[in-house]
C-alpha atoms as a PDB file:
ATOM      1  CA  UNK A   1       0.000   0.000   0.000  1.00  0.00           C
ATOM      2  CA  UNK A   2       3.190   2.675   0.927  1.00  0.00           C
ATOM      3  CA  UNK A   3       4.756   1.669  -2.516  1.00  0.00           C
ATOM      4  CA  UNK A   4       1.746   2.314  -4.721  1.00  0.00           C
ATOM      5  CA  UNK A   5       0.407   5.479  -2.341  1.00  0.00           C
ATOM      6  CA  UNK A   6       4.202   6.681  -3.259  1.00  0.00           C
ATOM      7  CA  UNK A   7       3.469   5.786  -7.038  1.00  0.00           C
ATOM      8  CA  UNK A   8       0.345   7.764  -6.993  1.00  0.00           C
ATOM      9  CA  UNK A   9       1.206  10.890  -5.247  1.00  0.00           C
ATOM     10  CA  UNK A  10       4.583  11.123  -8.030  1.00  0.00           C
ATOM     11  CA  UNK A  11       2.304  10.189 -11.231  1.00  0.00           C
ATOM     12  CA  UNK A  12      -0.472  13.068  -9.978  1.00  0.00           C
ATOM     13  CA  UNK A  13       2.568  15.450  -9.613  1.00  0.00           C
ATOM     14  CA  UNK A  14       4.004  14.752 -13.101  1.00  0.00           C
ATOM     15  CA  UNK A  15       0.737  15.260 -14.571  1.00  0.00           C
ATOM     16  CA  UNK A  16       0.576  18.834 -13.222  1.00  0.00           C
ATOM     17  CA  UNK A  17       3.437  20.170 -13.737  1.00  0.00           C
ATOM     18  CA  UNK A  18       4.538  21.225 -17.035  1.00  0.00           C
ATOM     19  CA  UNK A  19       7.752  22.103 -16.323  1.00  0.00           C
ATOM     20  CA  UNK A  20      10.258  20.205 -14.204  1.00  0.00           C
ATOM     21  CA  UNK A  21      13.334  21.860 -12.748  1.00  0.00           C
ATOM     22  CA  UNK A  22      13.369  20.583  -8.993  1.00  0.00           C
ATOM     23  CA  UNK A  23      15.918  21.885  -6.427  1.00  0.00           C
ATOM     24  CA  UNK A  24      19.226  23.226  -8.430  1.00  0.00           C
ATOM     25  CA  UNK A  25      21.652  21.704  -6.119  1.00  0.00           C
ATOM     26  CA  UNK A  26      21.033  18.192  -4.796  1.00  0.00           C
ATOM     27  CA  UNK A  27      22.657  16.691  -1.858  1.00  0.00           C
ATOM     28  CA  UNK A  28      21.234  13.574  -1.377  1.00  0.00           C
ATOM     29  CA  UNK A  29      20.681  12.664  -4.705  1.00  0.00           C
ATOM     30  CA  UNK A  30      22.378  12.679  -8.372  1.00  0.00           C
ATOM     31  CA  UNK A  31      21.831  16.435  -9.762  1.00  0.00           C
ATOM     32  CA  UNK A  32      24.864  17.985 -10.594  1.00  0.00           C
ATOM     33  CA  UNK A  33      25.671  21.342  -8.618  1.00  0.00           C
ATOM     34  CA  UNK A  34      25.112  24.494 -10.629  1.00  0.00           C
ATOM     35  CA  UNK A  35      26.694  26.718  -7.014  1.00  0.00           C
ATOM     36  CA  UNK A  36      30.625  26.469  -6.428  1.00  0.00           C
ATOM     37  CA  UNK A  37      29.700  26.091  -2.674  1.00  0.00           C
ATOM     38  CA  UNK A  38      27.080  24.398  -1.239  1.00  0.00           C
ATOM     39  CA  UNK A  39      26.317  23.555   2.645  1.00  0.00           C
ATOM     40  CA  UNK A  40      23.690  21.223   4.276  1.00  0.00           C
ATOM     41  CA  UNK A  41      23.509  20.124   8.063  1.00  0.00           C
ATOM     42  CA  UNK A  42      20.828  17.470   9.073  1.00  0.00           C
ATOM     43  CA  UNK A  43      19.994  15.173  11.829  1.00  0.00           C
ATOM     44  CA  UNK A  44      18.394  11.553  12.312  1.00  0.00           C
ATOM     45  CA  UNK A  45      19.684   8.372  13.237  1.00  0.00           C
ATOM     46  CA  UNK A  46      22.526   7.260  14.019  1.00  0.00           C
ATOM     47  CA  UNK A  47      23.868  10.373  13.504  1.00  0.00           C
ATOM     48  CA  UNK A  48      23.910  14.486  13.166  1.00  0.00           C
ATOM     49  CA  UNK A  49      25.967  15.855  10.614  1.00  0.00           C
ATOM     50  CA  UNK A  50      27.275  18.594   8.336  1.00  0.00           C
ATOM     51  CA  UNK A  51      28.552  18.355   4.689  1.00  0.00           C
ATOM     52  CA  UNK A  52      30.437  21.041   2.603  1.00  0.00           C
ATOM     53  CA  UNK A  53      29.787  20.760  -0.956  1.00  0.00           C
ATOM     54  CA  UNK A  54      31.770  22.064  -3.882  1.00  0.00           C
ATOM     55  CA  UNK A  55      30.933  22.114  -7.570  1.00  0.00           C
ATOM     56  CA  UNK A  56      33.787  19.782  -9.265  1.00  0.00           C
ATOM     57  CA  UNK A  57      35.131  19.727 -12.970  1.00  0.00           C
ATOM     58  CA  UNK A  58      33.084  17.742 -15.770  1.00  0.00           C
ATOM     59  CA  UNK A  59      30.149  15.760 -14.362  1.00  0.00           C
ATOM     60  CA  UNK A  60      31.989  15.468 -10.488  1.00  0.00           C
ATOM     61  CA  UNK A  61      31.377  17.074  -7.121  1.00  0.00           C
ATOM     62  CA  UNK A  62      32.926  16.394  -4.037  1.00  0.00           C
ATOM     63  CA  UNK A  63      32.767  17.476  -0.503  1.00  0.00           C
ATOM     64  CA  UNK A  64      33.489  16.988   3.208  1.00  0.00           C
ATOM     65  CA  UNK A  65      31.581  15.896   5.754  1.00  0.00           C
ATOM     66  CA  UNK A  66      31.515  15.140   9.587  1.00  0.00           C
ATOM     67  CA  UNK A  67      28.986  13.445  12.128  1.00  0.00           C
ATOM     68  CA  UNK A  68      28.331  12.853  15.860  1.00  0.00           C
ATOM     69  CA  UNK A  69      27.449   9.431  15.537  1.00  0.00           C
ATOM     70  CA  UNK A  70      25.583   7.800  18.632  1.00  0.00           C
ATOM     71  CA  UNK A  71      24.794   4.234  16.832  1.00  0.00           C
ATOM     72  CA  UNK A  72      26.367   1.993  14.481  1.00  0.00           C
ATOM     73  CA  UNK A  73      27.699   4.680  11.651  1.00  0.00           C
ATOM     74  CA  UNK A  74      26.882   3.667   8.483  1.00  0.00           C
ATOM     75  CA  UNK A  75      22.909   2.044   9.771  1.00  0.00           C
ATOM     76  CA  UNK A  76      21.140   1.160  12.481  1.00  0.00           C
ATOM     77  CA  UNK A  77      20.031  -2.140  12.773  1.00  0.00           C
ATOM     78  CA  UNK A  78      17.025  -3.771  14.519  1.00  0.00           C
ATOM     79  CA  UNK A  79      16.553  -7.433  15.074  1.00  0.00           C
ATOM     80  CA  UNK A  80      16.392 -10.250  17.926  1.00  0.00           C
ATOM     81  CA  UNK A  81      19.259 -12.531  19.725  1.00  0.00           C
ATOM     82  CA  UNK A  82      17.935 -15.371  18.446  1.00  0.00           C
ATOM     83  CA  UNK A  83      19.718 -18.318  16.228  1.00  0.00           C
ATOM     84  CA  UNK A  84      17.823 -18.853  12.721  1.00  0.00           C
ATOM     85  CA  UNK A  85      19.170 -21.576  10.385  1.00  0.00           C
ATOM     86  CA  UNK A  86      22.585 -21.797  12.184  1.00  0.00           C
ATOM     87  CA  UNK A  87      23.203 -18.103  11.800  1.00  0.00           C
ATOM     88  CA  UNK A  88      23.212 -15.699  14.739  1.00  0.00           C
ATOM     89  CA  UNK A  89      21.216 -12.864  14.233  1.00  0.00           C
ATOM     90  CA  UNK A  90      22.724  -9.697  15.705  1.00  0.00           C
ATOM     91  CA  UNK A  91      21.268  -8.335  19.103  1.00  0.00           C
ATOM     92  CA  UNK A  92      20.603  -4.587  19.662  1.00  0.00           C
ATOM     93  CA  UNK A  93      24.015  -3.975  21.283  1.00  0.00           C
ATOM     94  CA  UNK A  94      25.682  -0.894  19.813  1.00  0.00           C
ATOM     95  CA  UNK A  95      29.017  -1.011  18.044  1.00  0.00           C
ATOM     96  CA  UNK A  96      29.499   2.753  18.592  1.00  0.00           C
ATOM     97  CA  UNK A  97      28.172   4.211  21.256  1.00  0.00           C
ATOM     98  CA  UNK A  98      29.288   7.494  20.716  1.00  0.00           C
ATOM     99  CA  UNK A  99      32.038   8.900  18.388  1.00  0.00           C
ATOM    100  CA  UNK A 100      33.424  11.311  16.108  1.00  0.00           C
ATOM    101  CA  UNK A 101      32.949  10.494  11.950  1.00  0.00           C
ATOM    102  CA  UNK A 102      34.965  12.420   9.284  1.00  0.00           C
ATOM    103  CA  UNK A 103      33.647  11.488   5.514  1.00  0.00           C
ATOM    104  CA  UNK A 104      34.804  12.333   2.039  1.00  0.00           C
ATOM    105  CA  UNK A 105      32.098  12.435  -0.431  1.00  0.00           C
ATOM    106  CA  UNK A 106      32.425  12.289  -4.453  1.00  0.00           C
ATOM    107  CA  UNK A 107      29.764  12.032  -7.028  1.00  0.00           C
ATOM    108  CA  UNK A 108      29.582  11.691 -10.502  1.00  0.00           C
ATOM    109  CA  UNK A 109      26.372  12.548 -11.738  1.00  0.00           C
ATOM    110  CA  UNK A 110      26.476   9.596 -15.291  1.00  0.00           C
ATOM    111  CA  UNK A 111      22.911  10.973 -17.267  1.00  0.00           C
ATOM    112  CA  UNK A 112      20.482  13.258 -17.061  1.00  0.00           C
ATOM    113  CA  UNK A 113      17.177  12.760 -19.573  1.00  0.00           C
ATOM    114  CA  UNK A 114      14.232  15.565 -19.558  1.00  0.00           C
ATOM    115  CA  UNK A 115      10.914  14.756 -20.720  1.00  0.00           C
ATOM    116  CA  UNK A 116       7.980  17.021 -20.492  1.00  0.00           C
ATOM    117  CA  UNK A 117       6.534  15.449 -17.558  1.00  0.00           C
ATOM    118  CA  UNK A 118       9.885  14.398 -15.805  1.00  0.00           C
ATOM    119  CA  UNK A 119      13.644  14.821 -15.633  1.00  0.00           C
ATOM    120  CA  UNK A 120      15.577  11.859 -14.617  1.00  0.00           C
ATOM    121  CA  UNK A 121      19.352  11.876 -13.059  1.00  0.00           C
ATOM    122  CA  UNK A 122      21.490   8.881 -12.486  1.00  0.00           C
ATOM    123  CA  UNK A 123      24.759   9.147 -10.102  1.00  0.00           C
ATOM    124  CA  UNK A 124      27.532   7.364  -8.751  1.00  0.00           C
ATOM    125  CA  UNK A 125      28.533   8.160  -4.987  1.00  0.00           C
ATOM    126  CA  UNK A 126      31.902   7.004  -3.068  1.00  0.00           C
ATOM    127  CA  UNK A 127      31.889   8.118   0.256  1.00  0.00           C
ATOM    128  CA  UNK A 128      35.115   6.673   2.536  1.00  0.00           C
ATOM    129  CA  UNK A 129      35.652   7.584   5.718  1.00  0.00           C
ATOM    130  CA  UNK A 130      36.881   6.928   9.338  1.00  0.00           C
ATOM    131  CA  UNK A 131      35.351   6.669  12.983  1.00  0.00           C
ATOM    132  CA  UNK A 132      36.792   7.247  16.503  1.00  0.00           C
ATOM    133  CA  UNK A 133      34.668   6.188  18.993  1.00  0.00           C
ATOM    134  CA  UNK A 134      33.442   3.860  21.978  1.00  0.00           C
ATOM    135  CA  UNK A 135      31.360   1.300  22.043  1.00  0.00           C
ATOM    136  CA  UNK A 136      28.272  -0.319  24.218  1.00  0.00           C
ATOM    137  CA  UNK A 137      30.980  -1.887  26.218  1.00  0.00           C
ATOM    138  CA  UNK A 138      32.869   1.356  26.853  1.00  0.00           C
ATOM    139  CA  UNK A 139      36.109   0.327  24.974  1.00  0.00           C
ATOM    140  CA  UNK A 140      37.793   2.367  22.205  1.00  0.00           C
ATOM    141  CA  UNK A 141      36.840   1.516  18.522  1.00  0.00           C
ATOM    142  CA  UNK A 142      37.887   2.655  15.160  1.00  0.00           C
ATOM    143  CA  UNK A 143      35.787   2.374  12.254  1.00  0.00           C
ATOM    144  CA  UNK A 144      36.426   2.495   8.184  1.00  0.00           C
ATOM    145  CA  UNK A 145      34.083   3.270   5.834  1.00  0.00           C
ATOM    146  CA  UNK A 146      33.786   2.113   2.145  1.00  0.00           C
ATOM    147  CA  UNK A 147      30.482   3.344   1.262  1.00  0.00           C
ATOM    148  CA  UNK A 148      29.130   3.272  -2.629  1.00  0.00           C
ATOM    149  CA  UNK A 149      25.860   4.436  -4.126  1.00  0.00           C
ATOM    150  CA  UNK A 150      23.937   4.893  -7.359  1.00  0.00           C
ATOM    151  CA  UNK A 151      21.517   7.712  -6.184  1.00  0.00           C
ATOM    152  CA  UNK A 152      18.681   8.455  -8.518  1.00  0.00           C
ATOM    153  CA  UNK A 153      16.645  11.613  -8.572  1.00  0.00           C
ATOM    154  CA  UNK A 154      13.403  12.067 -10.421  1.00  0.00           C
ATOM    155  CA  UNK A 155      12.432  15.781 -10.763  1.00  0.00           C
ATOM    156  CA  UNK A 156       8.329  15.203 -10.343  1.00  0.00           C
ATOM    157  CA  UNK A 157       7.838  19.010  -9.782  1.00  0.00           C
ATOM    158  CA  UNK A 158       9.068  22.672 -10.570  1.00  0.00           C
ATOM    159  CA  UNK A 159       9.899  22.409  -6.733  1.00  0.00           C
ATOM    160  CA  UNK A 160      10.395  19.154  -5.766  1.00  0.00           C
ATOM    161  CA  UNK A 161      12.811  16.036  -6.396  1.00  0.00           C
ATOM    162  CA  UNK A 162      12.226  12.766  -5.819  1.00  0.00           C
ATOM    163  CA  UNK A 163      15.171  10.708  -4.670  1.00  0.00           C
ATOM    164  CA  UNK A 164      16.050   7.382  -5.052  1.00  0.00           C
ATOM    165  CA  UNK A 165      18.642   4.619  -5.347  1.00  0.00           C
ATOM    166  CA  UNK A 166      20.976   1.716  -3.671  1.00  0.00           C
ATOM    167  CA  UNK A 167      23.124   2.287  -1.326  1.00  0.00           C
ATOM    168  CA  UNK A 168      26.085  -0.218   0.280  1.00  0.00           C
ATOM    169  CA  UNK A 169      27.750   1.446   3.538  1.00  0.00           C
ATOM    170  CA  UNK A 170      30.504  -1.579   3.975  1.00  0.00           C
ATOM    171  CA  UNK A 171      31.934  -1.218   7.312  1.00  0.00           C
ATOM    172  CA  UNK A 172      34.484  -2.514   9.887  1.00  0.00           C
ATOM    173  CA  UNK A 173      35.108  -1.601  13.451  1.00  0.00           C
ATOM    174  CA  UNK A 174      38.266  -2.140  14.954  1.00  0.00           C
ATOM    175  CA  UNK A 175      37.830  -2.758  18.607  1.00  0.00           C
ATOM    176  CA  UNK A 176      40.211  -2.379  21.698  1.00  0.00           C
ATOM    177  CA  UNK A 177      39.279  -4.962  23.721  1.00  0.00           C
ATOM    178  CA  UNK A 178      36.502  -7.123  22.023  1.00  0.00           C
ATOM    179  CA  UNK A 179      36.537  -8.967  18.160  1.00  0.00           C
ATOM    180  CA  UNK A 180      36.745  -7.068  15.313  1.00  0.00           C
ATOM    181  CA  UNK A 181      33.520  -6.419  13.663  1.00  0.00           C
ATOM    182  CA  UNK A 182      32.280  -5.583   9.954  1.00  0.00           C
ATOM    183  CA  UNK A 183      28.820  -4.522   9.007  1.00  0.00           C
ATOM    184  CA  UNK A 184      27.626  -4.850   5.503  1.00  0.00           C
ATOM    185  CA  UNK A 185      23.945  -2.915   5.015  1.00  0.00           C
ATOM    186  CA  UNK A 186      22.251  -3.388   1.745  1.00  0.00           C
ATOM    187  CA  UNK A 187      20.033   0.221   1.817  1.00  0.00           C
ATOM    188  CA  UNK A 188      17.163   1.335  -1.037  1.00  0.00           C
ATOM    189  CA  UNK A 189      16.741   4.812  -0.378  1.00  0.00           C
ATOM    190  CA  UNK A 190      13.144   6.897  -0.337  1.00  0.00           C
ATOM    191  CA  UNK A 191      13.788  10.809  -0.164  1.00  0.00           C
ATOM    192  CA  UNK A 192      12.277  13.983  -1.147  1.00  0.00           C
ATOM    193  CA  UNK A 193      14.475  17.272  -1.577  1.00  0.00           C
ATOM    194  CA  UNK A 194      12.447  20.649  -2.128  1.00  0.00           C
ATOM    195  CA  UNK A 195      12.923  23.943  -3.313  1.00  0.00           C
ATOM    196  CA  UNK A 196      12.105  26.180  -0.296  1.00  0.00           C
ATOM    197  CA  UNK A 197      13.472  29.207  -2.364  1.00  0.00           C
ATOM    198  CA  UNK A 198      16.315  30.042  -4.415  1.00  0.00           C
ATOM    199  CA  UNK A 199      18.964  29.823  -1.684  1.00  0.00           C
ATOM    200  CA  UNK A 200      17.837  26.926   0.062  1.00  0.00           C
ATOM    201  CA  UNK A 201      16.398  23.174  -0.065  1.00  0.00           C
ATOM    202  CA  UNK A 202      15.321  21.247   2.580  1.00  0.00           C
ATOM    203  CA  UNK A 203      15.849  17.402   2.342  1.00  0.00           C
ATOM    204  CA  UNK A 204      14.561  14.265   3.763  1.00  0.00           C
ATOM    205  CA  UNK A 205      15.790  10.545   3.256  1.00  0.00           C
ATOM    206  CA  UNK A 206      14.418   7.113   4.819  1.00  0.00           C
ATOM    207  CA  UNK A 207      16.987   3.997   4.283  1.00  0.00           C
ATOM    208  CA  UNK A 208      16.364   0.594   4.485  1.00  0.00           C
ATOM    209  CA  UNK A 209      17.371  -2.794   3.906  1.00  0.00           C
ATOM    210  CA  UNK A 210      19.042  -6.092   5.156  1.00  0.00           C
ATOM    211  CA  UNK A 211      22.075  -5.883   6.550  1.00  0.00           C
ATOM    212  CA  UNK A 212      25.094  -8.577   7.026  1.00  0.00           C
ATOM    213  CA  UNK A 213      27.337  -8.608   9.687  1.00  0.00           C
ATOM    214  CA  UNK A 214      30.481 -10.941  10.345  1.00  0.00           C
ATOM    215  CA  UNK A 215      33.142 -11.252  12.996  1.00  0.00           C
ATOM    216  CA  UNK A 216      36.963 -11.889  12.966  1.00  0.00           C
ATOM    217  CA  UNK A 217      38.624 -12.894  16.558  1.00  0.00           C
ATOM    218  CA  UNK A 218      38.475 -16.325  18.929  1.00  0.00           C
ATOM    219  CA  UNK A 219      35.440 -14.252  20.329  1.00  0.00           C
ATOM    220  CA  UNK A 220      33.647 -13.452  17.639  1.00  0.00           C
ATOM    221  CA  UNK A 221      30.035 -13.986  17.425  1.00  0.00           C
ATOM    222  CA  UNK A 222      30.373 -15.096  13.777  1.00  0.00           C
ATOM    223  CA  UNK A 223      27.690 -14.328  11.014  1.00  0.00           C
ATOM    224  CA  UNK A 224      24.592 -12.537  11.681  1.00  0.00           C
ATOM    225  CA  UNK A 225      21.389 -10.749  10.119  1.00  0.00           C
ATOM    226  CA  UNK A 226      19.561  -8.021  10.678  1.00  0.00           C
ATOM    227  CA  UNK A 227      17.125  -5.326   9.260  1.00  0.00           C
ATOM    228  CA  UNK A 228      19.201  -1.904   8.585  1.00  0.00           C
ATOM    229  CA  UNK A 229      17.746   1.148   8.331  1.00  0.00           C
ATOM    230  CA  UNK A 230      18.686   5.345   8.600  1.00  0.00           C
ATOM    231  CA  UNK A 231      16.706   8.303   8.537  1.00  0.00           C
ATOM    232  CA  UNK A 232      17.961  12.017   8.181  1.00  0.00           C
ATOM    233  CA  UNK A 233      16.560  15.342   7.445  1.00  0.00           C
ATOM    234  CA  UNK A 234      17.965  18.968   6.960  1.00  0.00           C
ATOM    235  CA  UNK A 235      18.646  21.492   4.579  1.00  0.00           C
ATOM    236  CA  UNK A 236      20.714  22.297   1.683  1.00  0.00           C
ATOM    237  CA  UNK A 237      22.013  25.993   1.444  1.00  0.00           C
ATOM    238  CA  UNK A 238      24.309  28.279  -0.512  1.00  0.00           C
ATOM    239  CA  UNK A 239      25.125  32.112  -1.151  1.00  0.00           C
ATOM    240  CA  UNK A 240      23.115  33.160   1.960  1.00  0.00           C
ATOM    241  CA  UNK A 241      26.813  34.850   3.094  1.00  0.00           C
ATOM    242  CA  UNK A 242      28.528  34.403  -0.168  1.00  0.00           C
ATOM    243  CA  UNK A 243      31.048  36.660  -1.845  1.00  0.00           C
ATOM    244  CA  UNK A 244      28.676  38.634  -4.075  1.00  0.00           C
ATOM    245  CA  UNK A 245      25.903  39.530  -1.219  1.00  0.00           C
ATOM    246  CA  UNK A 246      29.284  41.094   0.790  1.00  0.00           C
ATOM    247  CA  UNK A 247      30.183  42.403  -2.218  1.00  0.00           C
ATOM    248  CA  UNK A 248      26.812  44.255  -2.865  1.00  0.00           C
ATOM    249  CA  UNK A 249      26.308  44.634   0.674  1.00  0.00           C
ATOM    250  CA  UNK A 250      29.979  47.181   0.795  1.00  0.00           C
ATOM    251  CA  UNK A 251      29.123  48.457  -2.553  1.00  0.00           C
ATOM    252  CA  UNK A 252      26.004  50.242  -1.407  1.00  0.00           C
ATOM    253  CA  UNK A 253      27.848  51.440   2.112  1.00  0.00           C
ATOM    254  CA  UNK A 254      28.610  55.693   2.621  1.00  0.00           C
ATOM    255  CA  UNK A 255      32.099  54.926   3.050  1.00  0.00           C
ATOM    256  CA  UNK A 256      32.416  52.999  -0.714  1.00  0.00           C
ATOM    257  CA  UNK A 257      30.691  55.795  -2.198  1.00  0.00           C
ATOM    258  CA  UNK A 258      32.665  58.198  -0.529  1.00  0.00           C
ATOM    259  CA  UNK A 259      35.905  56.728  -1.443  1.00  0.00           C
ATOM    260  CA  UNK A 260      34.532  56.153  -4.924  1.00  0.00           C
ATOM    261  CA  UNK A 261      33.371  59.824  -5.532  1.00  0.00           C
ATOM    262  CA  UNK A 262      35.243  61.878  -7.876  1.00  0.00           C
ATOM    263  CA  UNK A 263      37.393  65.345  -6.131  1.00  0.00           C
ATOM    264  CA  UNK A 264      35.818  68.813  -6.998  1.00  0.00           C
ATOM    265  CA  UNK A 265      38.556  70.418  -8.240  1.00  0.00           C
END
């Protein structure tokens, strides 16, 4: 019922719209930037985060990013302590606690088709990154990100994109005093990104999927499944303080058109 509620509301949009533009710079999904600079700071779980954007050569953009995480990273997971077919599925202790993420983010955006009724975008996303932390057992832990996406936005409105995609945050946590850890979510992603006005763009995203998780150690837990999921929303802004509003701003000051003024001779 979501699925074809979702289906419905984006068909009735593309009917009414004649032309579609969505938001001009797209965070979460695969529109190429048209600002050199673009900033967005959201929050959700497992983490709160900011990302600096910046308009790249060609079909590329890249950025920085960093996050208080307070679960495990990359997704959340939610499942039992239970055994099912000889596999362990994982129990609802945290690998991270609490810690500190720094991310690089890259994106190629590969295609972009326009119909009357739609505009389509198609991306590739690399995201690495590391993680210093604690976990649920109070010991130090260090985690690596490899994360890769193929993002998908569907422009449905003049103001609004609808974002899409699969997403595949691998993970491993390096632990202090317990077995090393990787975490392998499988994510399909359900966002919306709208054009608020022409400076910013607020954003929302809902991931989820299975997720795979594996041990290394003597006290390892071994294989185990779960349900992964993440949620986030925020906004997406640029030139609110950028060069050319200072610019105008000290233009129109007394003491620039004093110091401009020709001298009566």
């Amino acid at each position: 019922m979501t699925a074809r509620a979702i289906g419905a509301f984006v068909l009735v949009l593309a009917m009414a719209s004649p032309a579609m533009a969505g938001p001009k710079n797209s965070v979460i999904g695969a529109g190429k930037l048209e600002q050199d600079m673009v900033h967005s700071g959201g929050t959700g779980y497992p983490s709160t985060f900011y990302e600096w954007w910046n308009r790249g050569p060609g079909k590329m953009d890249w950025g920085l990013s960093g996050e208080l995480v307070y679960d495990d990273w990359t997704a959340a997971s939610a499942g039992g302590s239970t055994r099912v077919a000889g596999i362990r599925v994982r129990t609802n202790a945290k690998l991270v606690r609490i810690g500190l993420g720094i991310n690089g983010n890259l994106r190629w955006t590969l295609s972009e088709k326009e119909k009357p009724k739609v505009t389509n975008r198609v991306a590739i996303l690399a995201k690495p990154g590391i993680l210093i932390g604690g976990s649920s057992g109070s010991t130090f832990v260090f985690g690596i990100r490899a994360e890769v996406g193929a993002p998908v936005s569907i422009d449905v409105h003049e103001r609004v994109s609808v974002v899409t995609g699969g997403f595949v945050p691998l993970t491993f946590f390096i632990n202090k005093d317990a077995s090393n850890f990787g975490w392998i979510p499988l994510l399909i992603r359900l966002g919306v990104e709208i054009k608020a006005n022409e400076n910013v763009a607020p954003w929302f995203y809902f991931d989820l999927g299975p997720g795979i998780g594996f041990g290394m150690g003597s006290n390892s837990p071994g294989s185990n499944a779960s349900f992964a999921w993440r949620i986030g929303a925020g906004t997406a802004f640029w030139g609110v303080m950028g060069k050319n509003k200072n610019k105008s701003d000290s233009a129109g000051s007394p003491e620039m058109m004093e110091s401009t003024a020709e001298p009566i001779e």
